[in-house]
N, C-alpha and C. Protein backbone atom coordinates (compact mmCIF):
# COMPACT_ATOMS: atom_id res chain seq x y z
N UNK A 1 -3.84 6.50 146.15
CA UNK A 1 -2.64 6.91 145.48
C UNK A 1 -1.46 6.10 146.02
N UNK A 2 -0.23 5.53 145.22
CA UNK A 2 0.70 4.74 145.24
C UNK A 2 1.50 6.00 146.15
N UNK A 3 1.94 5.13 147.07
CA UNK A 3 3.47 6.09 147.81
C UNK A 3 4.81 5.22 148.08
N UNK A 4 5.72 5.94 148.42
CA UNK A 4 7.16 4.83 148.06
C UNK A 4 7.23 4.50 149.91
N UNK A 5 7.78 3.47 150.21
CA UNK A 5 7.93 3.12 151.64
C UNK A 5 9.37 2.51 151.45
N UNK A 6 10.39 3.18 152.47
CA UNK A 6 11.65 2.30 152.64
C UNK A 6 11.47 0.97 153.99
N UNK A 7 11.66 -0.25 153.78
CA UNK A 7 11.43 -0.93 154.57
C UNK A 7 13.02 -1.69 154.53
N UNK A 8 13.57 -1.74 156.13
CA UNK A 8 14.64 -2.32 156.51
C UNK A 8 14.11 -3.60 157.69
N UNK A 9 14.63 -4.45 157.08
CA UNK A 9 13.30 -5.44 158.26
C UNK A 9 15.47 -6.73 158.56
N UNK A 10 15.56 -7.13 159.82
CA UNK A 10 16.48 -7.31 160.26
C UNK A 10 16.04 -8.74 160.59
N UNK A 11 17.02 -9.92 160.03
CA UNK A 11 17.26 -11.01 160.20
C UNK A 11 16.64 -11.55 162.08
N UNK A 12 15.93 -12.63 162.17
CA UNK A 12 16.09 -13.28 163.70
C UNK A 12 17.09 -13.74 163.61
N UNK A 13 17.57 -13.47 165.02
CA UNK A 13 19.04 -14.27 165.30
C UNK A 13 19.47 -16.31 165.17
N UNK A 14 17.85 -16.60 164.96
CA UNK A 14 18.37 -17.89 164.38
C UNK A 14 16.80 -18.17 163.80
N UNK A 15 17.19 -17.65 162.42
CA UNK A 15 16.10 -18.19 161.27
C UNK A 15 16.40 -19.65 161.00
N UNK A 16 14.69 -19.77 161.13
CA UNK A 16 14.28 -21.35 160.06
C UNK A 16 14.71 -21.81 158.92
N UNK A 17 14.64 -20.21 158.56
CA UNK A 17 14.85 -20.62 156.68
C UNK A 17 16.48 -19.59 156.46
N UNK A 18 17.12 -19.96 156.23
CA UNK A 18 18.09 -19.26 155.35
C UNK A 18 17.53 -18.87 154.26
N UNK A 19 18.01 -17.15 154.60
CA UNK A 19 18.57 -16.50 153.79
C UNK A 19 19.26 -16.42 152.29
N UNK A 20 19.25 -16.38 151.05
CA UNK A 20 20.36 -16.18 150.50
C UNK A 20 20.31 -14.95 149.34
N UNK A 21 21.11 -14.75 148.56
CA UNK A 21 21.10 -13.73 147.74
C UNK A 21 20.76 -14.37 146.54
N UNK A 22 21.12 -15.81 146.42
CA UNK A 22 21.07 -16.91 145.19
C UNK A 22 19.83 -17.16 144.69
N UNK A 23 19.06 -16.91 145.40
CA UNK A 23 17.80 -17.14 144.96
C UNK A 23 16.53 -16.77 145.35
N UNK A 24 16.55 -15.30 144.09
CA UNK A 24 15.76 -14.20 144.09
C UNK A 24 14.61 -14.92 143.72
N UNK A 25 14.00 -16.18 143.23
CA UNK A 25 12.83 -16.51 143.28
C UNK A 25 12.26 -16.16 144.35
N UNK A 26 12.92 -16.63 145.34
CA UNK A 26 12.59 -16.41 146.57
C UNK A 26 12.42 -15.56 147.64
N UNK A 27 12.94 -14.40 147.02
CA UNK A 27 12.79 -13.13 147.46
C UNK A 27 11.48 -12.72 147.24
N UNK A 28 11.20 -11.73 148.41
CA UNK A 28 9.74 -11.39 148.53
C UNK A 28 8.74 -11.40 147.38
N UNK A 29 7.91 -12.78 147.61
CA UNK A 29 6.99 -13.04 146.82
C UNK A 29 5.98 -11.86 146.07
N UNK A 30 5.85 -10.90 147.06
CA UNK A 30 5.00 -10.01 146.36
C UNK A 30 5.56 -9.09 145.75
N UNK A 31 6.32 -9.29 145.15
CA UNK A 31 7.33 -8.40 144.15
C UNK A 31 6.07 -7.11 144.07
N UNK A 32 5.18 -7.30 143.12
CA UNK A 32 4.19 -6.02 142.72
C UNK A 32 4.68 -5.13 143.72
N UNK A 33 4.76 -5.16 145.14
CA UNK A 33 5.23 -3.75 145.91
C UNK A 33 6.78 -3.30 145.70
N UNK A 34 7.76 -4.14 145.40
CA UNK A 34 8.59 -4.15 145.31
C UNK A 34 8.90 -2.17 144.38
N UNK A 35 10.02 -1.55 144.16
CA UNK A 35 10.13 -0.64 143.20
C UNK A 35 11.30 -0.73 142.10
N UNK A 36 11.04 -1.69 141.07
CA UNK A 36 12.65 -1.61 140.46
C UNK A 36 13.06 -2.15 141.39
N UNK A 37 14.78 -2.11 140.89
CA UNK A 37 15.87 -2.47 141.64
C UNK A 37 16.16 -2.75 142.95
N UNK A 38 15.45 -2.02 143.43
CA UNK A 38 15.88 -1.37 144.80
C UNK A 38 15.05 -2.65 146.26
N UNK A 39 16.03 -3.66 145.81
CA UNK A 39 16.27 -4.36 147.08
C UNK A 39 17.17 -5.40 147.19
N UNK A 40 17.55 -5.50 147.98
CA UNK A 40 18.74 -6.01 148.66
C UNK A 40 18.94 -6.45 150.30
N UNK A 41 20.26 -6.76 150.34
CA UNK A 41 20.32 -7.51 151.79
C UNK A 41 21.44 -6.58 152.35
N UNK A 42 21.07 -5.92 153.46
CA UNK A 42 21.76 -5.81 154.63
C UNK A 42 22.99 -6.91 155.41
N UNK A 43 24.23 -6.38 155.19
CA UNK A 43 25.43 -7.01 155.33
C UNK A 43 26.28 -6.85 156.57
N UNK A 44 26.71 -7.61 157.06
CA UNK A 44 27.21 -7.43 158.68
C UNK A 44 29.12 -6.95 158.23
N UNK A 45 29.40 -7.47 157.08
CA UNK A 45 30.78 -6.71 156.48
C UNK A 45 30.66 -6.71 155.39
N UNK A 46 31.38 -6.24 154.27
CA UNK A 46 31.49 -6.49 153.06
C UNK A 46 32.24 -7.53 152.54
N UNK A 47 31.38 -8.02 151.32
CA UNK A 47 31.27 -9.36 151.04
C UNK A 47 32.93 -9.80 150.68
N UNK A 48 33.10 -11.35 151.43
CA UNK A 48 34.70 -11.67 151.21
C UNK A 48 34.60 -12.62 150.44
N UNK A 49 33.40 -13.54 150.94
CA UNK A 49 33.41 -14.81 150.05
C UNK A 49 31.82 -14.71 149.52
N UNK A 50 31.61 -14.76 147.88
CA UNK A 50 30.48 -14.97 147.47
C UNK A 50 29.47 -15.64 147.66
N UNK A 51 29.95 -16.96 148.18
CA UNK A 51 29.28 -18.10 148.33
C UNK A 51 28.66 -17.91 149.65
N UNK A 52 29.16 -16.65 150.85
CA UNK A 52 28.55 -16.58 152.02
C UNK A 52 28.40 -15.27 152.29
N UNK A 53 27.54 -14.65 152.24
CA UNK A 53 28.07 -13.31 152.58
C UNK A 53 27.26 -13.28 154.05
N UNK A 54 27.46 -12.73 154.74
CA UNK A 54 27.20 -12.07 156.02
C UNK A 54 25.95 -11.44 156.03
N UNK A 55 24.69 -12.25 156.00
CA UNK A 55 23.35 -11.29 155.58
C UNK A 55 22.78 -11.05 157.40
N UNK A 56 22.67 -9.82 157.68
CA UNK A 56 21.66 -9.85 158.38
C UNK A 56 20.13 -8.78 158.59
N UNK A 57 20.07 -8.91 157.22
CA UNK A 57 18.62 -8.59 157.34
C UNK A 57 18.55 -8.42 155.78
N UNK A 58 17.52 -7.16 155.11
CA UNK A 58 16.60 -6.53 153.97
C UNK A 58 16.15 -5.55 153.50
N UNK A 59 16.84 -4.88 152.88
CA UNK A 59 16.44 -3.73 152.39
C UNK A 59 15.52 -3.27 151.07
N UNK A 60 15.03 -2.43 150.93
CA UNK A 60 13.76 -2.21 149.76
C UNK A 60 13.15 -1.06 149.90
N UNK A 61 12.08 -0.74 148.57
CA UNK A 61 11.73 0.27 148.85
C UNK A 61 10.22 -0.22 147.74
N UNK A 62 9.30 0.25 148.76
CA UNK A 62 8.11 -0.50 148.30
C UNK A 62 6.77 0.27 147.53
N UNK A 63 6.45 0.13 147.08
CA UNK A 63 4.94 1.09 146.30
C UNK A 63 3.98 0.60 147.14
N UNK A 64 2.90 1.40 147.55
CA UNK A 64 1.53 0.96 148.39
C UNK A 64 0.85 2.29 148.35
N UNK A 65 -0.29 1.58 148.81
CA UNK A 65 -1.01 2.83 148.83
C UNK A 65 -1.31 3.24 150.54
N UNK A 66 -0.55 2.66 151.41
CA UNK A 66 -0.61 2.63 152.69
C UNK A 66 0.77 1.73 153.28
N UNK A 67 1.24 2.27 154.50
CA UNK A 67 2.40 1.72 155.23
C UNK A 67 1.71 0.61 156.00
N UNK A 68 0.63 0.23 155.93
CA UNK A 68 -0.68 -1.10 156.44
C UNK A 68 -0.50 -2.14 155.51
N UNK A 69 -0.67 -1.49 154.19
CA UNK A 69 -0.33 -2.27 153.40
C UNK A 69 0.96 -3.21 153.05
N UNK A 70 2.06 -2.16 152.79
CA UNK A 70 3.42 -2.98 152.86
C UNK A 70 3.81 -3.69 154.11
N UNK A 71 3.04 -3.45 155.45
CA UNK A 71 3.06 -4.37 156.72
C UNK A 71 2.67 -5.85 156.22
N UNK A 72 1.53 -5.26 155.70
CA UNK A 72 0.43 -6.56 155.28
C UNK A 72 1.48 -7.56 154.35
N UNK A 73 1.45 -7.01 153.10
CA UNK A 73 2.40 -7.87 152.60
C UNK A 73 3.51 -8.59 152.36
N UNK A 74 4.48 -7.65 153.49
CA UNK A 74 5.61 -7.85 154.33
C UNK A 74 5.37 -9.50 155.20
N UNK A 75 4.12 -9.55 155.66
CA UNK A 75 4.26 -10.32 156.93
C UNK A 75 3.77 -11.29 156.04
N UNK A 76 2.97 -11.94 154.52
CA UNK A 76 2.90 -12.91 153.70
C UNK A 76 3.87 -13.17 152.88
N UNK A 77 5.01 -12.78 153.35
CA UNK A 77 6.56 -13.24 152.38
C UNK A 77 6.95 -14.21 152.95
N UNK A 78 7.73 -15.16 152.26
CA UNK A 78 8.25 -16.19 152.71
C UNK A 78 9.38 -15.65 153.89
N UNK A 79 10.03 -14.77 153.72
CA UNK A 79 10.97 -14.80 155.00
C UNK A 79 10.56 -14.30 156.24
N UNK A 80 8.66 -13.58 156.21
CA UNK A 80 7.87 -13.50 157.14
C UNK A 80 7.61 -14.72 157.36
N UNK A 81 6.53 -15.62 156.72
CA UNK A 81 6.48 -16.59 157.46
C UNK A 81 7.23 -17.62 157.65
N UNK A 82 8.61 -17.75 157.12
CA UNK A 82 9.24 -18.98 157.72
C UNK A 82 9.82 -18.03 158.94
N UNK A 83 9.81 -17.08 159.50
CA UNK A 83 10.94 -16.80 160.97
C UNK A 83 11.96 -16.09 160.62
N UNK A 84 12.58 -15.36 159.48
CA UNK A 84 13.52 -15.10 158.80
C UNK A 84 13.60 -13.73 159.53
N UNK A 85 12.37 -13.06 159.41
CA UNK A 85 12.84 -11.45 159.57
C UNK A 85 12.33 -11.54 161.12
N UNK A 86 12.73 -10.61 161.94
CA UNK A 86 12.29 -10.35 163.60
C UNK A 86 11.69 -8.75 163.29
N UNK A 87 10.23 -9.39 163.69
CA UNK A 87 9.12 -8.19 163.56
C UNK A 87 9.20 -7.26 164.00
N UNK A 88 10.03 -7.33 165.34
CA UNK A 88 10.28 -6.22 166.56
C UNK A 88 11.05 -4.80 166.22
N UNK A 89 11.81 -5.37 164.76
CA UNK A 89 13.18 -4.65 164.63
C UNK A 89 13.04 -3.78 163.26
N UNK A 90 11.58 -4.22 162.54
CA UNK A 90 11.03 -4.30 161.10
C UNK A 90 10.87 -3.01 160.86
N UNK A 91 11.61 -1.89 160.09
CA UNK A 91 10.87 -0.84 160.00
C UNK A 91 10.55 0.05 158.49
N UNK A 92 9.26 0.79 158.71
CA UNK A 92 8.66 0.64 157.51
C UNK A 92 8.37 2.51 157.65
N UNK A 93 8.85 2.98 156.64
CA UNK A 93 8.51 4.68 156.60
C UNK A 93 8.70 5.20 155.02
N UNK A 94 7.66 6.07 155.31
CA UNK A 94 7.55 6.92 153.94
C UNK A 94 8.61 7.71 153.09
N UNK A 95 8.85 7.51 152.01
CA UNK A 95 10.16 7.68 151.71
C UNK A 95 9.79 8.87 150.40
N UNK A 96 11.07 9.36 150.59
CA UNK A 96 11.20 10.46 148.52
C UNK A 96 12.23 10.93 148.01
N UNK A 97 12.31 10.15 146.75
CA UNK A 97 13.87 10.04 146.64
C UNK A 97 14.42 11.48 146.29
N UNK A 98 15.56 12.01 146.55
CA UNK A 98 16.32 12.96 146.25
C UNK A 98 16.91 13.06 144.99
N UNK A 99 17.74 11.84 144.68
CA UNK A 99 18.90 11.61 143.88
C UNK A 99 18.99 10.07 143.68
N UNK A 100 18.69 9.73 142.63
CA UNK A 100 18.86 7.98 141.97
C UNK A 100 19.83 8.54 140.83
N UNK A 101 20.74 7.28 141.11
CA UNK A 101 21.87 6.88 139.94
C UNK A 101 22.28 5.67 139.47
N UNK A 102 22.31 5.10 138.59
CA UNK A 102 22.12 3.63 138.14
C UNK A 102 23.76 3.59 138.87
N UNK A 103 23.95 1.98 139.80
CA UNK A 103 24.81 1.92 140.35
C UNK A 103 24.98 0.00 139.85
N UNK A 104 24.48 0.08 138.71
CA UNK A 104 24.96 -1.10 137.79
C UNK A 104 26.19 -2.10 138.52
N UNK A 105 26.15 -3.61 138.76
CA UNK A 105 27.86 -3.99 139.56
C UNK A 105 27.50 -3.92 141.22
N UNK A 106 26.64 -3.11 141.48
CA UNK A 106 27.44 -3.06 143.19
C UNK A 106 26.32 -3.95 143.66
């Protein structure tokens, strides 16, 4: 059975690969776990200049049928294997939503 997992996984302090918001191709390849909308980047302030924003880390919320699983596929993403995310800091827990509201813009 599919269960929802919130995963916040936090930038290394000096990634290989940049980061960006520009290009969601590139955002976690295994989309299939992905849920809808619901991922994004963790921000050190709110955004001043578009062209840079202050990322340090990843937020999401994942479908699996195990928290092994979204590990698993977590660690075959490109910002797993180029050095991007720091494993140490990665965290992955069972989630249920309360209250969703289309927050369209933000």
């Amino acid at each position: 059975m599919l269960s929802l997992f919130s995963v916040l996984s936090v930038s290394s302090p000096q990634p290989s690969y940049a980061p960006s918001l520009s290009t969601p191709q590139q955002l976690f390849q295994n989309l299939y776990l992905i849920h809808g909308p619901d991922l994004g980047a963790t921000l050190s302030e709110p955004i001043q200049d578009p062209s840079s924003p202050k990322i340090t880390g990843s937020i999401m919320l994942a479908l699996a049928e195990s928290k092994e699983e979204v590990i698993q596929q977590l660690k075959e993403d490109i910002y797993s294997t180029s050095g991007v995310w720091d494993w140490d800091k990665v965290q992955v827990h069972p989630f249920k939503s309360a209250f969703r509201k289309n927050m369209e813009g933000l």
